[in-house]
C-alpha atoms as a PDB file:
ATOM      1  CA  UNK A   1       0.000   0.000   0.000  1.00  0.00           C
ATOM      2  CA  UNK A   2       1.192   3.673  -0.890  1.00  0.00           C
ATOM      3  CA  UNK A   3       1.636   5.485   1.480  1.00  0.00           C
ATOM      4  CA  UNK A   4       1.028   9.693   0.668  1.00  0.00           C
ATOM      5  CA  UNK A   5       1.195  12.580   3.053  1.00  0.00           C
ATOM      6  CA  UNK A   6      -0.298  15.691   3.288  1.00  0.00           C
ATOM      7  CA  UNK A   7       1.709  19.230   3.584  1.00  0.00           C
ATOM      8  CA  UNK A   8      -0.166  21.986   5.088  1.00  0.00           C
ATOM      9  CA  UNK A   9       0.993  25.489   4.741  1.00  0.00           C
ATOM     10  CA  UNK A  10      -0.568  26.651   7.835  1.00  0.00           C
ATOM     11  CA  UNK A  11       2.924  27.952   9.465  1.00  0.00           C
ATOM     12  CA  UNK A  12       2.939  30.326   6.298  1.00  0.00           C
ATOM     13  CA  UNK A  13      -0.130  31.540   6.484  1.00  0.00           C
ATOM     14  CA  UNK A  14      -0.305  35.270   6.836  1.00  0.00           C
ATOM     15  CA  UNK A  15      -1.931  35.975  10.475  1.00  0.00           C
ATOM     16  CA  UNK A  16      -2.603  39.098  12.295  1.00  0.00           C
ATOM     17  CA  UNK A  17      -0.257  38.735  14.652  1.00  0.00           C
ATOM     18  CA  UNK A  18       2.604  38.380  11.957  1.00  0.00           C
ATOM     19  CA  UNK A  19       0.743  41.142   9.951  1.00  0.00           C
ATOM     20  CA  UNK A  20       1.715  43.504  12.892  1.00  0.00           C
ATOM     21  CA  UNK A  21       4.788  42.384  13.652  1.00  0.00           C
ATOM     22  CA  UNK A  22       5.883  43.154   9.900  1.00  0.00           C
ATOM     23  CA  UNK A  23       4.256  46.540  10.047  1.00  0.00           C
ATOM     24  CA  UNK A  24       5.970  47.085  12.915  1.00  0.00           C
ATOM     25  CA  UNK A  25       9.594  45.481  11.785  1.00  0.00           C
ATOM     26  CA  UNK A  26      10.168  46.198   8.672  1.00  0.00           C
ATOM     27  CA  UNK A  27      10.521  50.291   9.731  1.00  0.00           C
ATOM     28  CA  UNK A  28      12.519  49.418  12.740  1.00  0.00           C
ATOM     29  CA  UNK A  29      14.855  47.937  10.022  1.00  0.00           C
ATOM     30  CA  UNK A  30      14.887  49.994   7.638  1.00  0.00           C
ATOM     31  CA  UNK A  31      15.949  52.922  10.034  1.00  0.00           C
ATOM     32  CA  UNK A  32      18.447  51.064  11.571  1.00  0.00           C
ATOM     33  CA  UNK A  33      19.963  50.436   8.049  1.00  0.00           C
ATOM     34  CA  UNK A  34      19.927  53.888   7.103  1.00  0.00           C
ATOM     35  CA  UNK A  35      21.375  55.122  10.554  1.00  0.00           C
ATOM     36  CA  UNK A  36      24.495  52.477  10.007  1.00  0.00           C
ATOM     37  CA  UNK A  37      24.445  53.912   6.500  1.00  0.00           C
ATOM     38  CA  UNK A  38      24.686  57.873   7.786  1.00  0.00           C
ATOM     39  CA  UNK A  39      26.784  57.015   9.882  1.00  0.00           C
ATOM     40  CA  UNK A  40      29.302  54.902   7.745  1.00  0.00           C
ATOM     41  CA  UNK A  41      29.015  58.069   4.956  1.00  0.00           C
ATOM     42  CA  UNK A  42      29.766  60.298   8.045  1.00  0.00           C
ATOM     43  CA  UNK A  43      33.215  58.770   9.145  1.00  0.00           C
ATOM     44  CA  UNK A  44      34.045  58.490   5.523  1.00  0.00           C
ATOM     45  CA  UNK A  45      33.143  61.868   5.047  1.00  0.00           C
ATOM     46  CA  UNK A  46      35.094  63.226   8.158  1.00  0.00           C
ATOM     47  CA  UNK A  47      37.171  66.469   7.850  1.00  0.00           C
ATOM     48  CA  UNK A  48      39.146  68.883   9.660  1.00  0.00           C
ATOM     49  CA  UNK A  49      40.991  72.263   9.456  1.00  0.00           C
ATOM     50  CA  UNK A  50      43.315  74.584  11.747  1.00  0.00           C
ATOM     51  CA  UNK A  51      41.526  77.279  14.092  1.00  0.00           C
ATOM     52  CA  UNK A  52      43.051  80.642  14.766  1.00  0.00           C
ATOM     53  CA  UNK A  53      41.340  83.381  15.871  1.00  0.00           C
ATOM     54  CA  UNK A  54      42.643  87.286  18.181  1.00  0.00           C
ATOM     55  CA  UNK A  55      39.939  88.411  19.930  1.00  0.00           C
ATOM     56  CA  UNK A  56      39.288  92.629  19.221  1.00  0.00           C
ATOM     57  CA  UNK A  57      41.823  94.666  21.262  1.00  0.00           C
ATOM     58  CA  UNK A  58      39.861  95.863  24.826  1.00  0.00           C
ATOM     59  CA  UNK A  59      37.565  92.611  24.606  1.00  0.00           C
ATOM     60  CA  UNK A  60      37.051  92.505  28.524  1.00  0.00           C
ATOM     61  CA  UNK A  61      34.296  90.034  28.423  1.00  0.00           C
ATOM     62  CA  UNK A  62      34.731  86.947  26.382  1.00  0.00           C
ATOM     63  CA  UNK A  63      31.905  83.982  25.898  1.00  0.00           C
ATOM     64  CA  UNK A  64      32.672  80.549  24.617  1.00  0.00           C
ATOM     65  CA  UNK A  65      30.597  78.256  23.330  1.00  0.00           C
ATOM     66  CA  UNK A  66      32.270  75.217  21.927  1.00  0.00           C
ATOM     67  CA  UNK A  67      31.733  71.356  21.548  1.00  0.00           C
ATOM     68  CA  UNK A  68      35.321  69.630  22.168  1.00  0.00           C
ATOM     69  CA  UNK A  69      38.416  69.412  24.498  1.00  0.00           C
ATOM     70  CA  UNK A  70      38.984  73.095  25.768  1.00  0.00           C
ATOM     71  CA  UNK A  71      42.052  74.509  27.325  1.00  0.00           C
ATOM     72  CA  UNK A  72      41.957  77.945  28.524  1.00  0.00           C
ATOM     73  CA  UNK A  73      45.229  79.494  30.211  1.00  0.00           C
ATOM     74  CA  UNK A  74      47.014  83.101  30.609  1.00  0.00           C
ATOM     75  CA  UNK A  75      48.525  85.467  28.680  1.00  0.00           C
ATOM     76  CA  UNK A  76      51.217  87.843  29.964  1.00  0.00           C
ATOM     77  CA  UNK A  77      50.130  91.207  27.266  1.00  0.00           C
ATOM     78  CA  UNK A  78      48.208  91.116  24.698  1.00  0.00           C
ATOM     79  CA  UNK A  79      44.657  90.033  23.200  1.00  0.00           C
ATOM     80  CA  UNK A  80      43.054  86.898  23.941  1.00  0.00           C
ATOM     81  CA  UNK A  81      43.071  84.226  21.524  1.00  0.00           C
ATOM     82  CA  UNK A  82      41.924  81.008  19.922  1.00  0.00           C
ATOM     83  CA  UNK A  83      43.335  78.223  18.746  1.00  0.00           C
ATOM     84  CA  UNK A  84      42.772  74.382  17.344  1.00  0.00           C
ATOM     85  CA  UNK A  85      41.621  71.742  15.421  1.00  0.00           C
ATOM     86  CA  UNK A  86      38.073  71.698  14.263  1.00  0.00           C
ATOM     87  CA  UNK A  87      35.861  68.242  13.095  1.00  0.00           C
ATOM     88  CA  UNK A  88      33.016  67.795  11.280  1.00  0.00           C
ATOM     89  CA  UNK A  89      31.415  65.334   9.050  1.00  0.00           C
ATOM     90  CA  UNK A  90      30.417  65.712   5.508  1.00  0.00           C
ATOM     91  CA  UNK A  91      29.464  69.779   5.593  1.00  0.00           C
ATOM     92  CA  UNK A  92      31.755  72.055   6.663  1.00  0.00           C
ATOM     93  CA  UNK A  93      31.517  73.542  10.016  1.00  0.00           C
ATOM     94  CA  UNK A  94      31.660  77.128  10.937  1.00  0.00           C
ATOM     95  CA  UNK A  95      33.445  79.230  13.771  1.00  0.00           C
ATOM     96  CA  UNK A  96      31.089  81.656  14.678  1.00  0.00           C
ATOM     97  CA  UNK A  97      32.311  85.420  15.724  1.00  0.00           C
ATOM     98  CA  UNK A  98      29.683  88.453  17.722  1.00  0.00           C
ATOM     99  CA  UNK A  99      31.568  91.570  19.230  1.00  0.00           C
ATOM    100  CA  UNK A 100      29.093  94.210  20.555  1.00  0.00           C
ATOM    101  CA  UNK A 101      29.547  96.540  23.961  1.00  0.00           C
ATOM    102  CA  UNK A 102      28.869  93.427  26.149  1.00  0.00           C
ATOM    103  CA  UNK A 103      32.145  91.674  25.501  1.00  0.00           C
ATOM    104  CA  UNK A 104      32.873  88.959  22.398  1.00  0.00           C
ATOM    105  CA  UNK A 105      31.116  85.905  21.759  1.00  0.00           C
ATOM    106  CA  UNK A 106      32.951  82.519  20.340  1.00  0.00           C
ATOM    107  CA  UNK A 107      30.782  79.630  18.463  1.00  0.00           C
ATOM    108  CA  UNK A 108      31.071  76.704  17.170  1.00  0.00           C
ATOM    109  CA  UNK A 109      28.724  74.898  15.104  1.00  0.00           C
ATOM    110  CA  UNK A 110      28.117  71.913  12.561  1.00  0.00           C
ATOM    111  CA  UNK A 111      25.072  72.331  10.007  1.00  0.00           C
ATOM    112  CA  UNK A 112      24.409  68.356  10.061  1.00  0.00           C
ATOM    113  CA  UNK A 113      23.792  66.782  13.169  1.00  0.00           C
ATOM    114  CA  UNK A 114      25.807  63.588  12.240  1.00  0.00           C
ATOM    115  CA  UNK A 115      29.239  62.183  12.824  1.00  0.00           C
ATOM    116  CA  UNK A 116      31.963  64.101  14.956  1.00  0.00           C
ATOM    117  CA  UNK A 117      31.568  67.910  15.463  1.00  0.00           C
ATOM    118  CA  UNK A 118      34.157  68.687  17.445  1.00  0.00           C
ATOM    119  CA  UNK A 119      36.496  72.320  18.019  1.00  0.00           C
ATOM    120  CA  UNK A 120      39.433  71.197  20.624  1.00  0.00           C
ATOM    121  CA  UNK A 121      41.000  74.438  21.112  1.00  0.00           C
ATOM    122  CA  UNK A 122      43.382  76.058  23.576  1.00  0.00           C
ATOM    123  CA  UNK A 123      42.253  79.399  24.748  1.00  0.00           C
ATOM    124  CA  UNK A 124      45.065  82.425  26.060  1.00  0.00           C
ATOM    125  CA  UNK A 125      43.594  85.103  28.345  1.00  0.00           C
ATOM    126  CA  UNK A 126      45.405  87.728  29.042  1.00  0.00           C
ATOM    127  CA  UNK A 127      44.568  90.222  32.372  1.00  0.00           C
ATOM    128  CA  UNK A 128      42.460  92.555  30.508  1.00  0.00           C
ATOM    129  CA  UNK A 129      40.096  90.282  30.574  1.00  0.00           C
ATOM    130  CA  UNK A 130      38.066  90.801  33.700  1.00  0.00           C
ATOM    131  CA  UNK A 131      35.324  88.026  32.590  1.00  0.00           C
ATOM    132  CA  UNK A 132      35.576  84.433  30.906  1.00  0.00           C
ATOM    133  CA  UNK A 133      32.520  81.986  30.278  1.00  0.00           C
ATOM    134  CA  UNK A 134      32.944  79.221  28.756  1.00  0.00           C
ATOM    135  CA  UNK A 135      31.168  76.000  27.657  1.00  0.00           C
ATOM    136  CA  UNK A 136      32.777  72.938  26.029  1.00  0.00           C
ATOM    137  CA  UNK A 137      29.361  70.657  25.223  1.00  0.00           C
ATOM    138  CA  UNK A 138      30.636  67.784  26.385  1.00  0.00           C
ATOM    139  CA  UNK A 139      34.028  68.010  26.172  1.00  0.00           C
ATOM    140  CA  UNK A 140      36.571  68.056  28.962  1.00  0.00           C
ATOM    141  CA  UNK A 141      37.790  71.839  29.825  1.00  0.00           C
ATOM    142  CA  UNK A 142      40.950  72.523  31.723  1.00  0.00           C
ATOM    143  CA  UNK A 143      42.008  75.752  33.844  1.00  0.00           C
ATOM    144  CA  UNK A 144      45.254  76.854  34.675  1.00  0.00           C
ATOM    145  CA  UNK A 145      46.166  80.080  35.951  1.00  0.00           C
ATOM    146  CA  UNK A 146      43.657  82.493  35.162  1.00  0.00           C
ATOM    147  CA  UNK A 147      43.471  85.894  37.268  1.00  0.00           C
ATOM    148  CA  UNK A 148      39.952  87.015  36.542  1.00  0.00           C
ATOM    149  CA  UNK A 149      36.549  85.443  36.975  1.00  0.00           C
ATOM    150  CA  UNK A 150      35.671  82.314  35.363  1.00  0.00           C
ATOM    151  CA  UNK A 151      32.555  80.498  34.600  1.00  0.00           C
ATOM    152  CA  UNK A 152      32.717  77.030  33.411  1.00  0.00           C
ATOM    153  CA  UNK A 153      30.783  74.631  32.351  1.00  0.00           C
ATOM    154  CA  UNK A 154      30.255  71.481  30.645  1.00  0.00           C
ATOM    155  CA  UNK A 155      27.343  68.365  29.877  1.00  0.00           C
ATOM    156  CA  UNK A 156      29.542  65.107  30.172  1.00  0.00           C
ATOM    157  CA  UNK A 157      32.639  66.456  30.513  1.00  0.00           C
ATOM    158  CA  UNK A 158      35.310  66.555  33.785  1.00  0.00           C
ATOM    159  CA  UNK A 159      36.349  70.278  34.807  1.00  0.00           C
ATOM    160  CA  UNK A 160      39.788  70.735  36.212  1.00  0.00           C
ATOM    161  CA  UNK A 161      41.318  73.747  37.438  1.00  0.00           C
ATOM    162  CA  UNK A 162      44.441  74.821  39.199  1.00  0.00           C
ATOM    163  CA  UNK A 163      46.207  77.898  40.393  1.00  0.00           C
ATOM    164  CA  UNK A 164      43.718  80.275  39.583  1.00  0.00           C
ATOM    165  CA  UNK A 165      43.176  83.780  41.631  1.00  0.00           C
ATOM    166  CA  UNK A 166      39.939  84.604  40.428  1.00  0.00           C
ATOM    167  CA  UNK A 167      36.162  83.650  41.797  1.00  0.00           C
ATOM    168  CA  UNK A 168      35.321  80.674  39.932  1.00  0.00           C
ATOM    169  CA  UNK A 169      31.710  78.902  39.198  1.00  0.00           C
ATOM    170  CA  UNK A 170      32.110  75.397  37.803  1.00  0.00           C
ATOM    171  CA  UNK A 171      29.668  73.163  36.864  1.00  0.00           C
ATOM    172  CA  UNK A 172      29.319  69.598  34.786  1.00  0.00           C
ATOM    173  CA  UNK A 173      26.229  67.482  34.256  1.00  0.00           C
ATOM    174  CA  UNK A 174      27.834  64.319  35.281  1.00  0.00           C
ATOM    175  CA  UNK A 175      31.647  64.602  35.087  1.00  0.00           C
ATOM    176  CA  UNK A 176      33.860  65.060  38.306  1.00  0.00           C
ATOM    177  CA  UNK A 177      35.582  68.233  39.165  1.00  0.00           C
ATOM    178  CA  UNK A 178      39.079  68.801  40.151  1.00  0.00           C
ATOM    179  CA  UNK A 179      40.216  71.663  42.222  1.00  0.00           C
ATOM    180  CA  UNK A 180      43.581  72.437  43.235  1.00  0.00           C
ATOM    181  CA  UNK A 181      46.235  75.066  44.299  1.00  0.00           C
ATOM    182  CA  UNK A 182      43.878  78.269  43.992  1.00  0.00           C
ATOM    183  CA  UNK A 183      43.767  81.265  45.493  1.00  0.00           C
ATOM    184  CA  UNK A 184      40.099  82.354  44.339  1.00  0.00           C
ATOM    185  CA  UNK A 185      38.212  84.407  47.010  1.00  0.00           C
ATOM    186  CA  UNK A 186      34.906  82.402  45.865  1.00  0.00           C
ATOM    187  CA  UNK A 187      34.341  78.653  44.606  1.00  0.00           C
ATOM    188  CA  UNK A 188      31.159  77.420  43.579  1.00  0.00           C
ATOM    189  CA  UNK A 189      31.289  73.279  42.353  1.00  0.00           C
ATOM    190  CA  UNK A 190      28.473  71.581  41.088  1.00  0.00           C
ATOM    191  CA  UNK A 191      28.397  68.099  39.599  1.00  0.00           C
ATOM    192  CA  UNK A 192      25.026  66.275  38.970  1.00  0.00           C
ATOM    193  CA  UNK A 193      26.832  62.567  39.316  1.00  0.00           C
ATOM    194  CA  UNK A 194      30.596  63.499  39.253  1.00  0.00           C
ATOM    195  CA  UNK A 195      32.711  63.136  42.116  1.00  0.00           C
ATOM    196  CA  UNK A 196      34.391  66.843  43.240  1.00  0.00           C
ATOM    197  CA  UNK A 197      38.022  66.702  44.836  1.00  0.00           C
ATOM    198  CA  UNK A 198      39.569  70.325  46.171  1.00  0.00           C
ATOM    199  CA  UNK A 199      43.411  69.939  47.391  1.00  0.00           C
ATOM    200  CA  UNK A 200      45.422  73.273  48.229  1.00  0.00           C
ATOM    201  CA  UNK A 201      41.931  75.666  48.331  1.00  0.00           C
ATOM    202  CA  UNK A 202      42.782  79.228  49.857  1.00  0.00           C
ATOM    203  CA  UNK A 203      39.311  81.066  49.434  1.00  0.00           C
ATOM    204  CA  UNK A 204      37.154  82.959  51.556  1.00  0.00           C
ATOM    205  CA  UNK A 205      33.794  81.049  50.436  1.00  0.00           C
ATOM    206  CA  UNK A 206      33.366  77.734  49.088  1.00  0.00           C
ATOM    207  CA  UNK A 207      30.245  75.848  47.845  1.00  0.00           C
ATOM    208  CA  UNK A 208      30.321  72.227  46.389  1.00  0.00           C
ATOM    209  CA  UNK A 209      27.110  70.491  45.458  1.00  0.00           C
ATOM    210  CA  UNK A 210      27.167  67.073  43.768  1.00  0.00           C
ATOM    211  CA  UNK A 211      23.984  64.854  43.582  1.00  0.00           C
ATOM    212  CA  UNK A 212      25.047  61.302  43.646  1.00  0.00           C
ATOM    213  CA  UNK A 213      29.226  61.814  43.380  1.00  0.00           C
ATOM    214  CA  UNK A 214      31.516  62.331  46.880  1.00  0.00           C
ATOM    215  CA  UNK A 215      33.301  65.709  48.073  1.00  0.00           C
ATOM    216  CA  UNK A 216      36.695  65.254  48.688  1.00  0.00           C
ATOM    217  CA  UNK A 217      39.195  67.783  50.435  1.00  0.00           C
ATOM    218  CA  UNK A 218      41.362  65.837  52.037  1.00  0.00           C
ATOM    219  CA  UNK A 219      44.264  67.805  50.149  1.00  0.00           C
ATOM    220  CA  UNK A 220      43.674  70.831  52.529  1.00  0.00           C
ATOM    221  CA  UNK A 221      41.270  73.841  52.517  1.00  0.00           C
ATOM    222  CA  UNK A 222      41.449  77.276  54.298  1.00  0.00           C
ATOM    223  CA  UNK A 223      38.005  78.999  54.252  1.00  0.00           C
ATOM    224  CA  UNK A 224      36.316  80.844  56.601  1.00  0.00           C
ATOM    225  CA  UNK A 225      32.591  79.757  55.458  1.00  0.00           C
ATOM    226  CA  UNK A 226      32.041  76.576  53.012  1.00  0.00           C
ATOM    227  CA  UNK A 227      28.658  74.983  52.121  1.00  0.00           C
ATOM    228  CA  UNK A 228      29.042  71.451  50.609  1.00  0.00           C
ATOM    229  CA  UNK A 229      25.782  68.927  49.901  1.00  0.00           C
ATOM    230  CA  UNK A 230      25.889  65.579  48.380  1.00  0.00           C
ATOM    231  CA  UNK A 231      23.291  63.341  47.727  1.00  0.00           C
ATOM    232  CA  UNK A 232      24.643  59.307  47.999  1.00  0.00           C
ATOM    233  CA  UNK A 233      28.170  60.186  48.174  1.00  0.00           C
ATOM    234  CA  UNK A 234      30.662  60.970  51.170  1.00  0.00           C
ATOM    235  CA  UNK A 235      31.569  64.275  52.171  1.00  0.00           C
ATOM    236  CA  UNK A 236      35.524  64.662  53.697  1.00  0.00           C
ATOM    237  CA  UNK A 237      37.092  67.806  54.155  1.00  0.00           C
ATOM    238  CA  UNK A 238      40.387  69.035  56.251  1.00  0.00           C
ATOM    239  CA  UNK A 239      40.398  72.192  56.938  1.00  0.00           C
ATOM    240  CA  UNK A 240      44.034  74.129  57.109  1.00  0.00           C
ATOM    241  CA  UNK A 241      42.742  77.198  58.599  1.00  0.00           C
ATOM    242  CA  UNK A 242      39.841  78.111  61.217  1.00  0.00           C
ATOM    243  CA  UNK A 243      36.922  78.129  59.533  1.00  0.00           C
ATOM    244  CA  UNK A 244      33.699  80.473  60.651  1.00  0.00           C
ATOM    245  CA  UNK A 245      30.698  78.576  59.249  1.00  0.00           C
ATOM    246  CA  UNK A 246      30.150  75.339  58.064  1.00  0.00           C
ATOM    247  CA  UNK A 247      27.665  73.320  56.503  1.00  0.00           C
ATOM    248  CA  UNK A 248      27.455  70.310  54.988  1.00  0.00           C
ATOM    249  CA  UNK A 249      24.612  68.079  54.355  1.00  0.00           C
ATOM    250  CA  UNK A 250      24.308  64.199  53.003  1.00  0.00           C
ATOM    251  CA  UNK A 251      21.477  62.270  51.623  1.00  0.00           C
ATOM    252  CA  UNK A 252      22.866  58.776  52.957  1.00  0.00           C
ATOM    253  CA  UNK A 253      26.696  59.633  52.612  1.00  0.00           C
ATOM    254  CA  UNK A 254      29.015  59.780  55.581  1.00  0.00           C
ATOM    255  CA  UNK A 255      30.716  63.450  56.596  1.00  0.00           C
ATOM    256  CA  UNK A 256      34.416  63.816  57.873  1.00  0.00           C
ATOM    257  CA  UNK A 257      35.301  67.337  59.315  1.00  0.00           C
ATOM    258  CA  UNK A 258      38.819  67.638  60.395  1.00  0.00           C
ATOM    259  CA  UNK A 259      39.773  71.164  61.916  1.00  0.00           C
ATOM    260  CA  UNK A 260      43.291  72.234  62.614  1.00  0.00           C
ATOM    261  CA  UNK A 261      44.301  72.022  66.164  1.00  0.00           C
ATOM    262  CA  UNK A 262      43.190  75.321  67.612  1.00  0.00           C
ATOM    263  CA  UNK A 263      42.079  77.007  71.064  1.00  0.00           C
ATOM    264  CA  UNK A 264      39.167  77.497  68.918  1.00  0.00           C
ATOM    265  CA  UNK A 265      35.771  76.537  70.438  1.00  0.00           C
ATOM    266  CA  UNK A 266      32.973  75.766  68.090  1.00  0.00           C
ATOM    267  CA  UNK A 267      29.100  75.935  68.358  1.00  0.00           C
ATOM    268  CA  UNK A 268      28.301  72.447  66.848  1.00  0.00           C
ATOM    269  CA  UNK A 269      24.673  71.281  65.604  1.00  0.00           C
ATOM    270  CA  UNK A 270      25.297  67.625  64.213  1.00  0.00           C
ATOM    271  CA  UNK A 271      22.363  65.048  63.089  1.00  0.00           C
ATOM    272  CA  UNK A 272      22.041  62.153  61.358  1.00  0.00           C
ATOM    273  CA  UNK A 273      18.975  59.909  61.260  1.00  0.00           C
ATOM    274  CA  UNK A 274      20.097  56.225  61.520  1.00  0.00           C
ATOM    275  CA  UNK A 275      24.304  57.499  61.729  1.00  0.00           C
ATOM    276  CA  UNK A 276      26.163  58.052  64.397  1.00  0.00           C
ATOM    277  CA  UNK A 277      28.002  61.396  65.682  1.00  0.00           C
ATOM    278  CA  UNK A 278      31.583  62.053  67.130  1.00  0.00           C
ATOM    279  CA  UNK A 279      32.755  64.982  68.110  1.00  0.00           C
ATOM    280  CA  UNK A 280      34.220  64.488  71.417  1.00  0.00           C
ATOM    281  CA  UNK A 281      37.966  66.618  71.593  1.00  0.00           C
ATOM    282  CA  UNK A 282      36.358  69.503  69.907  1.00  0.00           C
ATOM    283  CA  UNK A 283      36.540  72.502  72.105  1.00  0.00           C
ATOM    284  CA  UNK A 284      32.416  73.717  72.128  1.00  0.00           C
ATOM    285  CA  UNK A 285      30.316  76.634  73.137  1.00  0.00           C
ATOM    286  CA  UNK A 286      27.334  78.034  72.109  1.00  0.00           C
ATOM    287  CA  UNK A 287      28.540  81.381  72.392  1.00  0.00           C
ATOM    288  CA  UNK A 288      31.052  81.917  69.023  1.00  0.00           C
ATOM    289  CA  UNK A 289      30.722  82.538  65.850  1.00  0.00           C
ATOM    290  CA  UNK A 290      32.493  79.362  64.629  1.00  0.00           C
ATOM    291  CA  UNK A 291      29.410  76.708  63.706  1.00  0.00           C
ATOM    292  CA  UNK A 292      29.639  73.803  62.258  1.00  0.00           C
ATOM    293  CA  UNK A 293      25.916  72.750  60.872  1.00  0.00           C
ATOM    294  CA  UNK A 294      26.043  68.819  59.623  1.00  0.00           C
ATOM    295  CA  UNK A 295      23.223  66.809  58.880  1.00  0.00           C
ATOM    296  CA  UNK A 296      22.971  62.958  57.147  1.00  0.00           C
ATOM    297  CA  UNK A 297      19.795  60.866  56.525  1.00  0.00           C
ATOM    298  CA  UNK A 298      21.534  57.441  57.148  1.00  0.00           C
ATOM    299  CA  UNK A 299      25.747  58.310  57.480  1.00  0.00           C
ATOM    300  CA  UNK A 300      28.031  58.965  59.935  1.00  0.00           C
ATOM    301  CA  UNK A 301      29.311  62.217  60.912  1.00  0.00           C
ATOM    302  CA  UNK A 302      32.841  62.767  62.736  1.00  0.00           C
ATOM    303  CA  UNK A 303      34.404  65.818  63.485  1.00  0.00           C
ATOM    304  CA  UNK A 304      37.892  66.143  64.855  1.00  0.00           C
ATOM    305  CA  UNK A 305      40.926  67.928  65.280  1.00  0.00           C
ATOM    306  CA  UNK A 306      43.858  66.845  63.740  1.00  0.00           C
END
């Protein structure tokens, strides 16, 4: 007897389920394809070119807005000036230039939003100008010796700057911040996750806010008032000087205050909600105008001489 079988085509048949799943797919795809595709053209398509630029003579305010690496450092005489390297990928990119009685503005910007777009540039300053802001997208920016005020900032970027007399405001989305060897009478820090470290810090006021990163100023700092706030991170600072007032407040991060061995007493409010406190060899009284304010949801505080 012959035996015959019988082929259904039922796991071809067009369903709705596999209906939407093709109408759903097939774009996906397709867009995925062309981004790989863009984005191939765009490296292949990749060029550069040299940046110079000499700010007007008597620019006293100067604003930079760039996307790369940015270096900004003195100048003995003279005007302030730009130079670098600047990427883009398949149109040209432009270095944007506005001088009006405010100060001078410096731009950089890439008519296709595709591939690199990058200006790493290295910035001279000399003393006549009394104010620099500057923004490096998400680049890291560096500092170095700078006399005037500064006001830095960056999106993903780390922000380090060192022996600098000027007030300085820093600020990064989520990069860390590095502060050493200045003499600036102000410091404001703020980091949204980034870690903030301060070593060698002569200034009169101090603030350093980070959400989820750690304060660190073990290196030494001589203030007289300092505000400092972290979210999830620690908070340890020595202190080479007597400071006046302090505060400094954690979400769930511990908080180290070491003072300088003093005949100094202090007026001391510490509390922390599941922590513990120490602060026994501290010299106290509620009559001074040294305070210490500290206050943790779940950390410990200690505060010591050394």
């Amino acid at each position: 007897m012959a035996v015959t079988s019988a082929t259904s085509d039922t796991s071809f048949r067009m369903t709705g389920g596999r209906r939407a799943a093709l109408f759903a797919g097939v774009p996906v795809c397709l867009a995925l394809v062309a981004g790989l595709a863009f984005s191939l053209v765009a490296d292949v398509g990749e060029g550069r070119y040299p940046v110079h630029y000499t700010a007007p003579a008597g620019t006293r305010a100067l604003t930079l807005n760039v996307t790369g690496q940015l270096t900004i450092r003195p100048a003995a005489a003279g005007q302030a000036t730009l130079s670098g390297t600047a990427v883009y990928s398949l149109a040209r990119s432009k270095v944007t230039e506005s001088t009006t009685s405010a100060g001078t503005s410096i731009g950089y910007h890439c008519p296709l939003p595709l591939g690199n777009c990058e200006l790493d540039a290295t910035v001279t300053v000399p003393p006549t100008v009394t104010a620099l802001t500057a923004n490096s997208g998400g680049g890291d920016a560096t500092v170095n010796g700078t006399t005037g005020p500064v006001k830095l900032s960056t999106g993903d970027g780390n922000l380090s700057v060192a022996h600098t007399s000027g007030p300085l405001t820093l600020n990064t989305g989520s990069g860390g911040i590095q502060v050493s060897a200045i003499r600036s009478p102000a410091l404001s820090a703020s980091s949204g996750d980034g870690n903030i470290q301060a070593a060698g810090v002569n200034s009169k006021t101090i603030a350093m806010n980070t959400n989820s990163g750690s304060i660190d100023g073990t290196g030494g700092i001589a203030t007289s008032t300092i505000t400092a706030s972290s979210g999830d991170g620690d908070v340890t600072i020595t202190f080479t000087s007597v400071p006046s007032d302090i505060r400094v407040n954690t979400d769930s991060g511990n908080i180290t205050l070491l003072l300088p061995r003093s005949s100094t007493a202090y007026h001391i409010a510490a509390n922390t909600d599941q922590g513990q406190v120490s602060d026994r060899g501290v010299p106290q009284t509620s009559s001074t105008a040294h305070v210490i304010t500290a206050s943790s949801g779940s950390g410990d505080i200690t505060i010591s001489e050394q």
